[in-house]
PDB file of N, CA and C in Angstrom:
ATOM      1  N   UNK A   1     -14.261  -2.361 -29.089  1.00  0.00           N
ATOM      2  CA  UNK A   1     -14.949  -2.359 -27.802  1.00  0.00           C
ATOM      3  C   UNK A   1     -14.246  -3.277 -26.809  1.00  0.00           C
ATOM      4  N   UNK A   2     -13.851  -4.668 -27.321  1.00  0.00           N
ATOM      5  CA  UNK A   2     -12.975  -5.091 -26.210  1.00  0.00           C
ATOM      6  C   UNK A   2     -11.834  -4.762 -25.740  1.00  0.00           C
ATOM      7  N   UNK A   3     -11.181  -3.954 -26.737  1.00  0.00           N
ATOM      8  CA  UNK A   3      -9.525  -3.456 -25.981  1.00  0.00           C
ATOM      9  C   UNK A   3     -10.050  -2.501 -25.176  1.00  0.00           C
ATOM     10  N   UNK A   4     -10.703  -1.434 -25.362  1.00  0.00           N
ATOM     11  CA  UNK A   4     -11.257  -0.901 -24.337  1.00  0.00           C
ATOM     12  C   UNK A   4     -12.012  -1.485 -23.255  1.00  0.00           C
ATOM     13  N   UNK A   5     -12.551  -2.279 -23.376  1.00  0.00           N
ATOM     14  CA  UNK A   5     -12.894  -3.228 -21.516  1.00  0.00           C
ATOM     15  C   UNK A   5     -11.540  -3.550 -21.130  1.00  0.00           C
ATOM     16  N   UNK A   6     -10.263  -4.465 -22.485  1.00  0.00           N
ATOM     17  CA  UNK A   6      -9.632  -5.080 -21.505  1.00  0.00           C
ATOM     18  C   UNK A   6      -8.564  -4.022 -20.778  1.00  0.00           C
ATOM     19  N   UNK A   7      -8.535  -2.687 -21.551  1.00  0.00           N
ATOM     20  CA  UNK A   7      -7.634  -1.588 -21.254  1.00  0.00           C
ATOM     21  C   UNK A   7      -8.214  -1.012 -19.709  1.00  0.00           C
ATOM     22  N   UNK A   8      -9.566  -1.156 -19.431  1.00  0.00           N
ATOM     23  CA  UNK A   8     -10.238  -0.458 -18.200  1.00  0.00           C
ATOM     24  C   UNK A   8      -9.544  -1.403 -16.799  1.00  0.00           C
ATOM     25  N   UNK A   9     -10.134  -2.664 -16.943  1.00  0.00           N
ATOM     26  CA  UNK A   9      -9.531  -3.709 -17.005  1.00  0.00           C
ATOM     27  C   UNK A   9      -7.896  -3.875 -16.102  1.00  0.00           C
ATOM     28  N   UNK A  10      -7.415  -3.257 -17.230  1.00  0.00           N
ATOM     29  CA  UNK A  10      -5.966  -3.433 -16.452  1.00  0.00           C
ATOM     30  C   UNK A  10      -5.402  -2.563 -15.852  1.00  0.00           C
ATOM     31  N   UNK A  11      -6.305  -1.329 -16.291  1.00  0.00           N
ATOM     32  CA  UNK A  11      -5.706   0.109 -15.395  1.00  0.00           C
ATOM     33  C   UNK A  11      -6.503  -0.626 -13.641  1.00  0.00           C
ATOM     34  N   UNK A  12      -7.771  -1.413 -13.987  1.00  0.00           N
ATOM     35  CA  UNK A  12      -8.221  -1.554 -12.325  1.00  0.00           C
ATOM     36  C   UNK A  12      -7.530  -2.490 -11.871  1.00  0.00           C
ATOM     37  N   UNK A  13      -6.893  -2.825 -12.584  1.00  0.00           N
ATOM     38  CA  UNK A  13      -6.008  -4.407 -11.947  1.00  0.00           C
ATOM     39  C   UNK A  13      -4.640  -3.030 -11.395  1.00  0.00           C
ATOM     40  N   UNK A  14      -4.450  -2.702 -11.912  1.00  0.00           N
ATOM     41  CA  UNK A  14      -2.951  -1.641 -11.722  1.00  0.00           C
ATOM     42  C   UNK A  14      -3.088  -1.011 -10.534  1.00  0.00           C
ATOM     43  N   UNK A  15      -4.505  -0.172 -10.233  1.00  0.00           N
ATOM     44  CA  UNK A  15      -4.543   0.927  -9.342  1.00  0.00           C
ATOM     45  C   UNK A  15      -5.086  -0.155  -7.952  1.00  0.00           C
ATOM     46  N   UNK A  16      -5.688  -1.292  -8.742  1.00  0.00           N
ATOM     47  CA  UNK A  16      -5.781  -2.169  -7.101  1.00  0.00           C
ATOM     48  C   UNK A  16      -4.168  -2.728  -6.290  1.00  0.00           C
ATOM     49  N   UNK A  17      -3.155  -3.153  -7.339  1.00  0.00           N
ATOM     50  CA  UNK A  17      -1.841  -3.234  -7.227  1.00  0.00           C
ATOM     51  C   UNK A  17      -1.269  -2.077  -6.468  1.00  0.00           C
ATOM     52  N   UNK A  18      -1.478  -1.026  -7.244  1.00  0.00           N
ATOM     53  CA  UNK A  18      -0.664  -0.023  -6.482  1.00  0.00           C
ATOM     54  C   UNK A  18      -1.543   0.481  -5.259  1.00  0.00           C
ATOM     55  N   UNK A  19      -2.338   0.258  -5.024  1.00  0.00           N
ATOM     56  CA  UNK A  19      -3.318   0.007  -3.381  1.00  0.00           C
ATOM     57  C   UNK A  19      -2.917  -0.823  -2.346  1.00  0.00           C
ATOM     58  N   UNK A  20      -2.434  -1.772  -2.838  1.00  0.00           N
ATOM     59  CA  UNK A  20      -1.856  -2.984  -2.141  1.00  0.00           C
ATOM     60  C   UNK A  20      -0.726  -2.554  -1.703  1.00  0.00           C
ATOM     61  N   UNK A  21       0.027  -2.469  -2.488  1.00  0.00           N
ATOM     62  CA  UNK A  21       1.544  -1.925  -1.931  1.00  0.00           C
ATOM     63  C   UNK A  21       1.873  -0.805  -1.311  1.00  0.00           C
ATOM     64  N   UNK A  22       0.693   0.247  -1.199  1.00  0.00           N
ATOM     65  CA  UNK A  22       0.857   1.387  -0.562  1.00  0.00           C
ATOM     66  C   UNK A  22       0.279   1.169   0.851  1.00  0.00           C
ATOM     67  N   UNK A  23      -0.542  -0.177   1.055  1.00  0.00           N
ATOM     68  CA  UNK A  23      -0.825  -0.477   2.239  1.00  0.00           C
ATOM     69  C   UNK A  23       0.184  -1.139   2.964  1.00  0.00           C
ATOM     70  N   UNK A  24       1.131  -1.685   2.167  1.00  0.00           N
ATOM     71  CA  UNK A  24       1.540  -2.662   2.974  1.00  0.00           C
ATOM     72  C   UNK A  24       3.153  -1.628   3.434  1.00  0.00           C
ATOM     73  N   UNK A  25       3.231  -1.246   2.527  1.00  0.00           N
ATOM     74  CA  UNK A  25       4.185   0.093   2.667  1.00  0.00           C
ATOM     75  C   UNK A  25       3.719   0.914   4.103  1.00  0.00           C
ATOM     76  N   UNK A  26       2.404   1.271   3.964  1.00  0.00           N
ATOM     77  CA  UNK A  26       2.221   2.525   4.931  1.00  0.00           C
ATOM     78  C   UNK A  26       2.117   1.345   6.039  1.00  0.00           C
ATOM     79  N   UNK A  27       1.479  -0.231   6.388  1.00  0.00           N
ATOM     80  CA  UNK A  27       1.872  -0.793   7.478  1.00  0.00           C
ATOM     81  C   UNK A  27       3.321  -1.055   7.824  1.00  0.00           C
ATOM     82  N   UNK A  28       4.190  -1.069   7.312  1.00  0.00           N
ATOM     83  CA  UNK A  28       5.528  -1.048   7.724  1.00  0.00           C
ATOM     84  C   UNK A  28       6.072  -0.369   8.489  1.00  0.00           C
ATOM     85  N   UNK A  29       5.808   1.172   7.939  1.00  0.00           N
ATOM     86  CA  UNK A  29       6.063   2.111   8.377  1.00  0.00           C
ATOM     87  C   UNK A  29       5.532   2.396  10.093  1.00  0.00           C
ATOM     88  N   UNK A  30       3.977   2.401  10.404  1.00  0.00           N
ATOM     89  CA  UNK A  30       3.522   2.196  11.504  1.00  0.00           C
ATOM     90  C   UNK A  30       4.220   1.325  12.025  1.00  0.00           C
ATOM     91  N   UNK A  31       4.524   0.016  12.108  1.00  0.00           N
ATOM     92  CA  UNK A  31       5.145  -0.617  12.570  1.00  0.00           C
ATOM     93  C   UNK A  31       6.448  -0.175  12.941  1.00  0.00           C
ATOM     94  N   UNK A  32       7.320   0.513  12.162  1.00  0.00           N
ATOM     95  CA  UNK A  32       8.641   0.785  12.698  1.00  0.00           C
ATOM     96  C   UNK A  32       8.349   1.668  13.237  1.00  0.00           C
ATOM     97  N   UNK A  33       7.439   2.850  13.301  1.00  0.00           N
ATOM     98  CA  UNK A  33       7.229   4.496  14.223  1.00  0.00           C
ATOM     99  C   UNK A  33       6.999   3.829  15.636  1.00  0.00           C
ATOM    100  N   UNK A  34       5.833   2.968  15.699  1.00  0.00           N
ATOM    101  CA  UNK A  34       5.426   2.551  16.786  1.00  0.00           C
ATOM    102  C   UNK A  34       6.586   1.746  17.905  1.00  0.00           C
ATOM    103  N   UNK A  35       7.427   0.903  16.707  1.00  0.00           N
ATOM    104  CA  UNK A  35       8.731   0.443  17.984  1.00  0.00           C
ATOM    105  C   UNK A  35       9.694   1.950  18.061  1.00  0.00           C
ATOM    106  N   UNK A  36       9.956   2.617  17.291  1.00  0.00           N
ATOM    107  CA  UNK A  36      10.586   3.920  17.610  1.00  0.00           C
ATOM    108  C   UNK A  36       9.937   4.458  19.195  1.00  0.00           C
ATOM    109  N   UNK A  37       8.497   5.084  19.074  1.00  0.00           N
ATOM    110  CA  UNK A  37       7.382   5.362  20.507  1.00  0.00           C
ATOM    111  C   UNK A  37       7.868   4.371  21.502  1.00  0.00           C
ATOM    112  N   UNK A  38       8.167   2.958  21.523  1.00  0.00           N
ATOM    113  CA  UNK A  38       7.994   2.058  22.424  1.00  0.00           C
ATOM    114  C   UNK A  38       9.495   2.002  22.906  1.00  0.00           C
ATOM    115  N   UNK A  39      10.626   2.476  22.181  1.00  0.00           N
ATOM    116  CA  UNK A  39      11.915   2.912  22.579  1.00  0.00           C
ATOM    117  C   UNK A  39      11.908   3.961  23.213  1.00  0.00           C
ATOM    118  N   UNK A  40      11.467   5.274  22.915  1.00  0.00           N
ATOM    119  CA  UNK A  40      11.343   7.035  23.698  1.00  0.00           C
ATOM    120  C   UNK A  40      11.127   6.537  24.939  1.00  0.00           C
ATOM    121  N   UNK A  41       9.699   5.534  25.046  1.00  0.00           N
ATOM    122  CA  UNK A  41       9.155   5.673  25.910  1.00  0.00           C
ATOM    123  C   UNK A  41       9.622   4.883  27.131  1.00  0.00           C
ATOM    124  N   UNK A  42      10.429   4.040  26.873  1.00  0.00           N
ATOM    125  CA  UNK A  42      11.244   2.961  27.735  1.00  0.00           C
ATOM    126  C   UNK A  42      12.660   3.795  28.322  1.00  0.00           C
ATOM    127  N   UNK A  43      12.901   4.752  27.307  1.00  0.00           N
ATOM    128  CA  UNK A  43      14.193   5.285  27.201  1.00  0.00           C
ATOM    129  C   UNK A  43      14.277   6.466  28.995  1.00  0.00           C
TER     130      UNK A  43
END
């Protein structure tokens, strides 16, 4: 019974990880589109 909590456990520790990094990933990205827009638009 406990490897199974600690197995649940680490898959939620994992999928909160890979949450994190897909945020900070997809803010990057906005960030560079948006100075791309702020170049067109100056251009």
């Amino acid at each position: 019974m406990q490897a199974v909590a600690l197995s649940a456990i680490d898959e939620y520790i994992a999928r909160r990880t890979h949450k994190a990094k897909v945020a900070v990933a997809l803010q990057r990205v906005v960030r560079e589109e948006a100075g791309v827009l702020r170049r067109l638009k100056d251009a």
